[in-house]
PDB file of N, CA and C in Angstrom:
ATOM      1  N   UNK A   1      33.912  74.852 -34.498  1.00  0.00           N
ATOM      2  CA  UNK A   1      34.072  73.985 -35.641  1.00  0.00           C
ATOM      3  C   UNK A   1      34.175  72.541 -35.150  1.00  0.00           C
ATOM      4  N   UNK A   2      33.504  71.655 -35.756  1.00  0.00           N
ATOM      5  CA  UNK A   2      33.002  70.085 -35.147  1.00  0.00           C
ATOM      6  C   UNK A   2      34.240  69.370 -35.905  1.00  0.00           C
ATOM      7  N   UNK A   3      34.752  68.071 -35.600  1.00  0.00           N
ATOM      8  CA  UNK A   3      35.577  67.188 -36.580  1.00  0.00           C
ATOM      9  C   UNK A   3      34.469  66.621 -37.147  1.00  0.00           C
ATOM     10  N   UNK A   4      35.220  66.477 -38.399  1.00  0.00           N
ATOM     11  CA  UNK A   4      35.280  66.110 -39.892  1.00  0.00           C
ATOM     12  C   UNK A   4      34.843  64.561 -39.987  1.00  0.00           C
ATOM     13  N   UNK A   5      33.979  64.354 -40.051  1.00  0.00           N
ATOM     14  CA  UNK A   5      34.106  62.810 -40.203  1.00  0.00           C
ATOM     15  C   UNK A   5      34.336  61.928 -41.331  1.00  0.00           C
ATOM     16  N   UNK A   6      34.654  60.902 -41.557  1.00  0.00           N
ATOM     17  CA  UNK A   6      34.595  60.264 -43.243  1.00  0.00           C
ATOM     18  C   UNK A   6      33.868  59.020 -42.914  1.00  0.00           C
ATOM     19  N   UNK A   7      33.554  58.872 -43.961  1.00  0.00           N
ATOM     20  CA  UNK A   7      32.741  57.266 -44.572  1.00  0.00           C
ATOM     21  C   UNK A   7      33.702  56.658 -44.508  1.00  0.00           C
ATOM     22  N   UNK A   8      35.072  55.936 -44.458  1.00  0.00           N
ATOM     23  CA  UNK A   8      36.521  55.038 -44.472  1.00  0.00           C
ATOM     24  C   UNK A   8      36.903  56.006 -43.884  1.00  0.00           C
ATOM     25  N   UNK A   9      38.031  54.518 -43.828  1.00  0.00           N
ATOM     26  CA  UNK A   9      38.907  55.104 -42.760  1.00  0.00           C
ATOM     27  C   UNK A   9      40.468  55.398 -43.340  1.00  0.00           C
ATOM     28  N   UNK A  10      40.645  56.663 -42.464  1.00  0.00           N
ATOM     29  CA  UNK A  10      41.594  57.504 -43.074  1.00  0.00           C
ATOM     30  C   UNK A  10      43.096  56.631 -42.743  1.00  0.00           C
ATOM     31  N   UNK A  11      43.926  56.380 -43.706  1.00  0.00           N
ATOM     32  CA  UNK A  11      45.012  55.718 -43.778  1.00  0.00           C
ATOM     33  C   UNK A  11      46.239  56.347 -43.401  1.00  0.00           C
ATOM     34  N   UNK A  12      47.303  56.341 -42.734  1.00  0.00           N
ATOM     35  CA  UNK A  12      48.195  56.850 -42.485  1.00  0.00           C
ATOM     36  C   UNK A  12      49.180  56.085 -42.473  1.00  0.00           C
ATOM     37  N   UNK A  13      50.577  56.447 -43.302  1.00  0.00           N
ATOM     38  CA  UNK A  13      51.628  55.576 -44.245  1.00  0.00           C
ATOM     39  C   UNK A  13      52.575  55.392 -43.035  1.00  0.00           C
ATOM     40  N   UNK A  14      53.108  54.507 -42.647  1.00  0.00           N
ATOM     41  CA  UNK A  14      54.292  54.915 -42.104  1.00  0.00           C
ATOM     42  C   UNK A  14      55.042  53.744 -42.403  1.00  0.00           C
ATOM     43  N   UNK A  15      56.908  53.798 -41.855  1.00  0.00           N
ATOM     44  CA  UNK A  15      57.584  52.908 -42.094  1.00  0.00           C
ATOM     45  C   UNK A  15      58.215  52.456 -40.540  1.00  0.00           C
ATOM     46  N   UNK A  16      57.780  52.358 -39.821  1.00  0.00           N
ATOM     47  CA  UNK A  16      57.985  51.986 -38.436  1.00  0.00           C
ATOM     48  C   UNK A  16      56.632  50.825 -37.856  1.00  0.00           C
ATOM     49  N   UNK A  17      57.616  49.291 -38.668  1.00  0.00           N
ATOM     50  CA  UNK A  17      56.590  48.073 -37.843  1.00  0.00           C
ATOM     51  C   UNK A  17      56.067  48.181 -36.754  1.00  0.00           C
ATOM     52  N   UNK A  18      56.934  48.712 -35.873  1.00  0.00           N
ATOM     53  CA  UNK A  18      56.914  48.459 -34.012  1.00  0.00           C
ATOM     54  C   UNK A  18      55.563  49.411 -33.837  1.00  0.00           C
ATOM     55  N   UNK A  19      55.982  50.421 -34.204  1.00  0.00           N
ATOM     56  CA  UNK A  19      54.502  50.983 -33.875  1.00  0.00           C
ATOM     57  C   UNK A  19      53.235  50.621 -34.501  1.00  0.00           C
ATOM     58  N   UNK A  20      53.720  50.123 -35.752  1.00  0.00           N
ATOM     59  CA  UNK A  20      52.300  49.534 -36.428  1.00  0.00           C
ATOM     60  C   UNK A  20      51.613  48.045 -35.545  1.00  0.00           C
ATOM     61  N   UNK A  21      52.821  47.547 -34.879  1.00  0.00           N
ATOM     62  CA  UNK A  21      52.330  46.424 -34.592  1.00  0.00           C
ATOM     63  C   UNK A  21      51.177  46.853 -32.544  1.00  0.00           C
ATOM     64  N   UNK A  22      52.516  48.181 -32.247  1.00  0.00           N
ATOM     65  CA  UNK A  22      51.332  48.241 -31.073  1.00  0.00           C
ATOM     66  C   UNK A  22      50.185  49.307 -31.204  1.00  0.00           C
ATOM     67  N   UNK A  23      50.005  49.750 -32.301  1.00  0.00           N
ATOM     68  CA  UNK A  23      48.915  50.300 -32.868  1.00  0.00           C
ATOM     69  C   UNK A  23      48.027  48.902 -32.751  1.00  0.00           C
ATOM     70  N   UNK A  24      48.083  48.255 -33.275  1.00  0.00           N
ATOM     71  CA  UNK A  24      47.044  47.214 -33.530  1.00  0.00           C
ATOM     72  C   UNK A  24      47.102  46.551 -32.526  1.00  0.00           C
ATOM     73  N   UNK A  25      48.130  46.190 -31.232  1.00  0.00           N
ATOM     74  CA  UNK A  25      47.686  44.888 -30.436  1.00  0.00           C
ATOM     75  C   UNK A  25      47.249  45.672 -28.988  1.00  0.00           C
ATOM     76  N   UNK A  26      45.882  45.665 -28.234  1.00  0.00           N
ATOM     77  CA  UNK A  26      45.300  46.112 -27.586  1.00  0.00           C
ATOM     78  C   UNK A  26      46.140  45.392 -26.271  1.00  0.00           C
ATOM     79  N   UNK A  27      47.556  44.919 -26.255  1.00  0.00           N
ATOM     80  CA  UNK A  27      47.783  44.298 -25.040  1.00  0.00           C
ATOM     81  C   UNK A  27      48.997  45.280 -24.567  1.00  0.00           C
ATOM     82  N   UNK A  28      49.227  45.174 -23.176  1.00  0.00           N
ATOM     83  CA  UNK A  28      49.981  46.385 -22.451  1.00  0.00           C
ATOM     84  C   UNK A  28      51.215  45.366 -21.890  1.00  0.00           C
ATOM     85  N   UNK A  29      52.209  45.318 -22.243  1.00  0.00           N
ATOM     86  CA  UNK A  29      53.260  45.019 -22.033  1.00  0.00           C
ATOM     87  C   UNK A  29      54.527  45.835 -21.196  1.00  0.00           C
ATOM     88  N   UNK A  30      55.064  45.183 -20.030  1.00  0.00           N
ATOM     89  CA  UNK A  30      55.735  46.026 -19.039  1.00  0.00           C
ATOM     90  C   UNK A  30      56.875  46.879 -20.047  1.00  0.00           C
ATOM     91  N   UNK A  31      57.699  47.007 -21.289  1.00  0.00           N
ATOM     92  CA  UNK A  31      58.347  47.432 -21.904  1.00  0.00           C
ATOM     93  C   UNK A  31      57.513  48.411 -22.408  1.00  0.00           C
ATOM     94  N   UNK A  32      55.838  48.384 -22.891  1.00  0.00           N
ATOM     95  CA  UNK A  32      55.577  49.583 -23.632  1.00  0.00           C
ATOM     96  C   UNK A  32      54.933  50.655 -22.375  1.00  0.00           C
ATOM     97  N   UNK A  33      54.820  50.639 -21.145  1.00  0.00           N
ATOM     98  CA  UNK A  33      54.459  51.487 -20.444  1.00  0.00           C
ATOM     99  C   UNK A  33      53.930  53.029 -20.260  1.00  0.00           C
ATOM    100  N   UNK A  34      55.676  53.330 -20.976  1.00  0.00           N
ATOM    101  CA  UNK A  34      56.341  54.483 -21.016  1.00  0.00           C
ATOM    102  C   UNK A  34      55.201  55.106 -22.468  1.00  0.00           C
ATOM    103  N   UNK A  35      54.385  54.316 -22.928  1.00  0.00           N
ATOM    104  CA  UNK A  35      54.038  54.745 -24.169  1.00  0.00           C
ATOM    105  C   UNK A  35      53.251  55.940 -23.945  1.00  0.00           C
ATOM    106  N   UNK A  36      52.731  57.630 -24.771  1.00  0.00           N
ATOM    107  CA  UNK A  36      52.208  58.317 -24.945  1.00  0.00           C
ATOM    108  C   UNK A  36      50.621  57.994 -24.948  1.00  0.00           C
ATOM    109  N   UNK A  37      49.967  59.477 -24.335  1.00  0.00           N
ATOM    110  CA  UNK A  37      48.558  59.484 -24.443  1.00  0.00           C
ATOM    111  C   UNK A  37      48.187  59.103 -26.204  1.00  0.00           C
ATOM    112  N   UNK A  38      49.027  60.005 -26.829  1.00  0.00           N
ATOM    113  CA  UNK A  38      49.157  59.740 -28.104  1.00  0.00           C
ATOM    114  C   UNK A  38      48.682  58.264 -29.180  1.00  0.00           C
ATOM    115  N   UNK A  39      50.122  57.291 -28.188  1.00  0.00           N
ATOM    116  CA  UNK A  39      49.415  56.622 -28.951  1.00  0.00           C
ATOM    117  C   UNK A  39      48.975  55.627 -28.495  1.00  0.00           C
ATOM    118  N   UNK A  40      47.480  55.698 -27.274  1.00  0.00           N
ATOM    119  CA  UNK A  40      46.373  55.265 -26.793  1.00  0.00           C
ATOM    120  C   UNK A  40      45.581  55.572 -27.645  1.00  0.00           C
ATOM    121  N   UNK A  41      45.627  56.791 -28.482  1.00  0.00           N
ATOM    122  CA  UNK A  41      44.584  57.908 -29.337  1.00  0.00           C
ATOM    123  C   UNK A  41      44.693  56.841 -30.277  1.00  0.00           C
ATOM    124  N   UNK A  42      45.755  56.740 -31.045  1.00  0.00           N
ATOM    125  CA  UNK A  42      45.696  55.954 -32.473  1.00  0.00           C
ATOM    126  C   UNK A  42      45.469  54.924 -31.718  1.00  0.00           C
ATOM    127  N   UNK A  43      45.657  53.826 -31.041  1.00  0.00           N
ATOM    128  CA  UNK A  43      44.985  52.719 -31.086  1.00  0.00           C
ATOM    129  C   UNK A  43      43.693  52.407 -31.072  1.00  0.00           C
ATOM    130  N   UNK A  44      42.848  53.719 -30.437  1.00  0.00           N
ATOM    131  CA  UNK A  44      41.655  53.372 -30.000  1.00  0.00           C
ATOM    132  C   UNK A  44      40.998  53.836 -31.545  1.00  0.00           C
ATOM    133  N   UNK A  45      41.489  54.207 -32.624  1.00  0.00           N
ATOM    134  CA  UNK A  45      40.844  54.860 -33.957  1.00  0.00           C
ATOM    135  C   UNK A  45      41.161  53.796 -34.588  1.00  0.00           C
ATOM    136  N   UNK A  46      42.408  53.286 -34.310  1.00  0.00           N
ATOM    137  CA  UNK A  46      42.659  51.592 -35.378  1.00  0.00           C
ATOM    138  C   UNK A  46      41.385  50.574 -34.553  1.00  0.00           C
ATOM    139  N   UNK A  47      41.097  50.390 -33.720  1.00  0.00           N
ATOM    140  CA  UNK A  47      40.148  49.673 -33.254  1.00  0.00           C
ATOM    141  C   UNK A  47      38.568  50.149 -33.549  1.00  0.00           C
ATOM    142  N   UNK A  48      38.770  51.705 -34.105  1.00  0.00           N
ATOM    143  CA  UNK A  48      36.940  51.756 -34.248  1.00  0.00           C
ATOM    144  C   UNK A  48      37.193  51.696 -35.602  1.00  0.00           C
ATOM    145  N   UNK A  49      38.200  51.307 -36.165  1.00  0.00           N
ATOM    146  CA  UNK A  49      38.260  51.380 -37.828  1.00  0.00           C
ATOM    147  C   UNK A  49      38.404  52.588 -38.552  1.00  0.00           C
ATOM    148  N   UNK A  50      38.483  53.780 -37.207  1.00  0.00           N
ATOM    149  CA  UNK A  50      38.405  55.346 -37.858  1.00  0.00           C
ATOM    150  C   UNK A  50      39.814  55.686 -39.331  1.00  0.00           C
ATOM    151  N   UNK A  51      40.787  54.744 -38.390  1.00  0.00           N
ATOM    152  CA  UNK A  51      42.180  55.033 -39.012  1.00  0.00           C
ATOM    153  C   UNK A  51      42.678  53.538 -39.811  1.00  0.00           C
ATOM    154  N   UNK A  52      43.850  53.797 -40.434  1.00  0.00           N
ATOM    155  CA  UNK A  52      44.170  52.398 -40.674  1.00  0.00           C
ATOM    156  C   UNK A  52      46.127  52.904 -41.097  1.00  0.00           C
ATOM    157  N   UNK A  53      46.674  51.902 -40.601  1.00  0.00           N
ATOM    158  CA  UNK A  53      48.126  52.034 -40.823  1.00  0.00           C
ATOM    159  C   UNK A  53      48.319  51.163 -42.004  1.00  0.00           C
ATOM    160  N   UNK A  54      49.193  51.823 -42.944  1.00  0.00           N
ATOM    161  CA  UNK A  54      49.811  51.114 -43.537  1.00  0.00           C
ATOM    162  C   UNK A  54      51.385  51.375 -43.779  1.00  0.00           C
ATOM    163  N   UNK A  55      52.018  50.150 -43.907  1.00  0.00           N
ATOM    164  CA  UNK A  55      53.532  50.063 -44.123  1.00  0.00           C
ATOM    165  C   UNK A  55      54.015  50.471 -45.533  1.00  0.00           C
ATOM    166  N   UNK A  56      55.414  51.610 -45.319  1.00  0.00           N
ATOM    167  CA  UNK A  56      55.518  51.933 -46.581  1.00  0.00           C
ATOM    168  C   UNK A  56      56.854  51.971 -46.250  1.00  0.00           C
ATOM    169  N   UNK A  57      57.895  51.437 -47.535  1.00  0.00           N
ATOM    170  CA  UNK A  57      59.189  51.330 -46.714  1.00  0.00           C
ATOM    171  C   UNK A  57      59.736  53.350 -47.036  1.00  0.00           C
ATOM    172  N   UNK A  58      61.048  53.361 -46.205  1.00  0.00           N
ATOM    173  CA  UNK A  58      61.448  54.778 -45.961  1.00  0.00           C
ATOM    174  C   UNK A  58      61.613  55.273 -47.264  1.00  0.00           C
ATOM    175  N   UNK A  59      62.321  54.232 -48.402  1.00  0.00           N
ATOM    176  CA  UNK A  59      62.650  55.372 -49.304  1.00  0.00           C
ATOM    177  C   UNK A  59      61.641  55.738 -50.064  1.00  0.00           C
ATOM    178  N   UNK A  60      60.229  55.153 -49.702  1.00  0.00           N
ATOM    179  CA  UNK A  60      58.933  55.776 -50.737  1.00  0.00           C
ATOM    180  C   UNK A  60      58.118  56.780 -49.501  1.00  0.00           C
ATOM    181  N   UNK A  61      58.386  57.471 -48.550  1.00  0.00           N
ATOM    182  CA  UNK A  61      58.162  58.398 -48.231  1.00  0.00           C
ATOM    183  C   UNK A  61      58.253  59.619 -48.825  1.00  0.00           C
ATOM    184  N   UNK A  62      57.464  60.054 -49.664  1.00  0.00           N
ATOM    185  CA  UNK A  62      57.041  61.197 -49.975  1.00  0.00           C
ATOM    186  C   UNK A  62      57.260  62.322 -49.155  1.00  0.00           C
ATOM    187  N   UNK A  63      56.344  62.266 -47.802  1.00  0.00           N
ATOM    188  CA  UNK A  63      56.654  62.993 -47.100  1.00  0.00           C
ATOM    189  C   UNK A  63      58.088  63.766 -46.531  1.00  0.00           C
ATOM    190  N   UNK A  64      59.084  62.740 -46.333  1.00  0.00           N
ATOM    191  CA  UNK A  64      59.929  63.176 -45.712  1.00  0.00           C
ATOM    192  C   UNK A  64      61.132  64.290 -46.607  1.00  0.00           C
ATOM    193  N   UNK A  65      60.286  64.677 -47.589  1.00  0.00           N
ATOM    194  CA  UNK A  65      61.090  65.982 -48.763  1.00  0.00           C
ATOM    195  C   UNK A  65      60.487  66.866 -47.333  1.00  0.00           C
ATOM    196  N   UNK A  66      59.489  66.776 -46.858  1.00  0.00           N
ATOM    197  CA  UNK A  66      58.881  68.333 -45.870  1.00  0.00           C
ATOM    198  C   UNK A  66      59.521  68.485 -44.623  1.00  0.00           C
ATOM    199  N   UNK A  67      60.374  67.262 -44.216  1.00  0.00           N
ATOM    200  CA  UNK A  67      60.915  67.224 -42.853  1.00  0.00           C
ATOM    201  C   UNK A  67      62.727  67.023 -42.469  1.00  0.00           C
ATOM    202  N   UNK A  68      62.872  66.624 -43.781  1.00  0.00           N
ATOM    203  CA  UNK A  68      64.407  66.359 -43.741  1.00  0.00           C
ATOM    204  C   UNK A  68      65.045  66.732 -44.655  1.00  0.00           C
ATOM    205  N   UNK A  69      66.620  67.121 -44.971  1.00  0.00           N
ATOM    206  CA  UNK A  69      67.364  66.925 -46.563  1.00  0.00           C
ATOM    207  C   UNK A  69      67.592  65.810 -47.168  1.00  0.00           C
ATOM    208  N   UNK A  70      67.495  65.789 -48.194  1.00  0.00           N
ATOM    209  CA  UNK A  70      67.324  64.786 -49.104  1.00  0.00           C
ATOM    210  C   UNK A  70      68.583  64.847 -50.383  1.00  0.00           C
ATOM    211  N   UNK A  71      68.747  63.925 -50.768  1.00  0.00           N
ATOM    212  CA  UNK A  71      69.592  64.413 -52.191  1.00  0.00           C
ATOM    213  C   UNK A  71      68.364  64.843 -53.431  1.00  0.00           C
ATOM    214  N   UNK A  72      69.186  65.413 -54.303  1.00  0.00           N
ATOM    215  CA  UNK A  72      68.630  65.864 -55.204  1.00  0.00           C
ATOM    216  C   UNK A  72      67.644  65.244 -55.816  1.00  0.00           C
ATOM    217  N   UNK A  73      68.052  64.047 -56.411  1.00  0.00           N
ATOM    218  CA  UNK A  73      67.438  62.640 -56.817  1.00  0.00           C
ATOM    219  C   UNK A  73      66.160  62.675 -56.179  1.00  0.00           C
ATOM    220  N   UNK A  74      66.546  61.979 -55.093  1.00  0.00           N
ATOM    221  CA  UNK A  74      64.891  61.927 -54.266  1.00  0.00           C
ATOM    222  C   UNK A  74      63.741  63.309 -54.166  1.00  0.00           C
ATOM    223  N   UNK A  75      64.619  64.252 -53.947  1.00  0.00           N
ATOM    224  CA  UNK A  75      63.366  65.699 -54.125  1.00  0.00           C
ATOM    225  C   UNK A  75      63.215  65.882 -55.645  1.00  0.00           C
ATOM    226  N   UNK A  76      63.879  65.483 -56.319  1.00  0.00           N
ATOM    227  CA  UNK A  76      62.906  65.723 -57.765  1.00  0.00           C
ATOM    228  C   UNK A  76      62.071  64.588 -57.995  1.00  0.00           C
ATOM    229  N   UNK A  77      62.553  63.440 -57.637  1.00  0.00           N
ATOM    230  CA  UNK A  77      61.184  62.108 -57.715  1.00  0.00           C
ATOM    231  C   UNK A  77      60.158  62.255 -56.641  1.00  0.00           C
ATOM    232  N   UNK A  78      59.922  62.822 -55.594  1.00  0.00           N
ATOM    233  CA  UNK A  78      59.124  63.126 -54.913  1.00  0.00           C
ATOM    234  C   UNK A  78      58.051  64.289 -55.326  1.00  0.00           C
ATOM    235  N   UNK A  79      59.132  65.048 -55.501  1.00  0.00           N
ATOM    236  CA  UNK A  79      58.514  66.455 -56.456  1.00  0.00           C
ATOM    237  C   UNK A  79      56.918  66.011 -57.634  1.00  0.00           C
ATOM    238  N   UNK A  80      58.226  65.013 -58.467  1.00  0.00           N
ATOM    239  CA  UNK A  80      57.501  64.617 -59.664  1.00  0.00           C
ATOM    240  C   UNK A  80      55.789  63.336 -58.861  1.00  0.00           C
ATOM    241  N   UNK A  81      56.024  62.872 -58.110  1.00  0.00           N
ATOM    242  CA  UNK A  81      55.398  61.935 -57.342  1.00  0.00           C
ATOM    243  C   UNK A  81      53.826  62.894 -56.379  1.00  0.00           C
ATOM    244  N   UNK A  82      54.264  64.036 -56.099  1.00  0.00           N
ATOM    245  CA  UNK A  82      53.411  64.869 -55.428  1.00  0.00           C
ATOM    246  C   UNK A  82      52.861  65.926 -56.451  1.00  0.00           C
ATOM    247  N   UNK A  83      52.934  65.765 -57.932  1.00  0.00           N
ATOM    248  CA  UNK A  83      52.576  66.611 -59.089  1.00  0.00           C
ATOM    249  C   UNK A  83      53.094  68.324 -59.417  1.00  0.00           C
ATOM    250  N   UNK A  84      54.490  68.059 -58.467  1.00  0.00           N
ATOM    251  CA  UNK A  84      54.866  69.199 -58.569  1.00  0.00           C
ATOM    252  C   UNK A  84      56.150  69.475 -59.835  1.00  0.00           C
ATOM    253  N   UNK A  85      55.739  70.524 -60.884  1.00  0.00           N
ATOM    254  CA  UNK A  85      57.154  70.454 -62.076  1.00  0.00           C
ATOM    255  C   UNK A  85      57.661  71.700 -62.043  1.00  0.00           C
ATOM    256  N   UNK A  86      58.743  71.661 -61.971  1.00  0.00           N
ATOM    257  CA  UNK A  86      59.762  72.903 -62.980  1.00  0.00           C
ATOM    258  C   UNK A  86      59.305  73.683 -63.742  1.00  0.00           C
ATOM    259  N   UNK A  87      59.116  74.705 -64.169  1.00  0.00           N
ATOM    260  CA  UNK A  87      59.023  74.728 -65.301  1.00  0.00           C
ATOM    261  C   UNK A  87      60.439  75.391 -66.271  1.00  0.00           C
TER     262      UNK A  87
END
């Protein structure tokens, strides 16, 4: 099975500047060294335009109902936000 390609580029939300910022700056600084193959990968997809970061602050993470506890509040506005209802 081959990857998937798209016409745009696929966006990925996050709420962590620091990485958004060395996602985007192609310069190697003695503090980021230690950094992952990982994220060589995303930089080199923010540079072919494959990917694109965008900033979303924490409490509009959607996602994080799938990874953490939450209060009630937030998993039913998330719920309601990801088209999921009660019935």
């Amino acid at each position: 099975m081959g990857a998937v390609k798209s016409e745009t580029p696929i966006t990925i939300f996050t709420d962590n500047q620091g990485s958004m910022a060395l996602a985007k700056n192609p310069e190697s600084h003695s503090c980021t060294k230690h950094i992952s193959i990982q994220q060589h990968f995303i930089r080199e997809k923010v540079a072919q335009e494959e990917v694109q970061l965008q900033y979303l602050p924490t409490g509009d993470m959607v996602a994080d109902q799938l990874t953490k506890p939450l209060p009630q509040e937030k998993v039913e506005r998330f719920r309601r936000e990801m088209g999921v209802y009660e019935d």
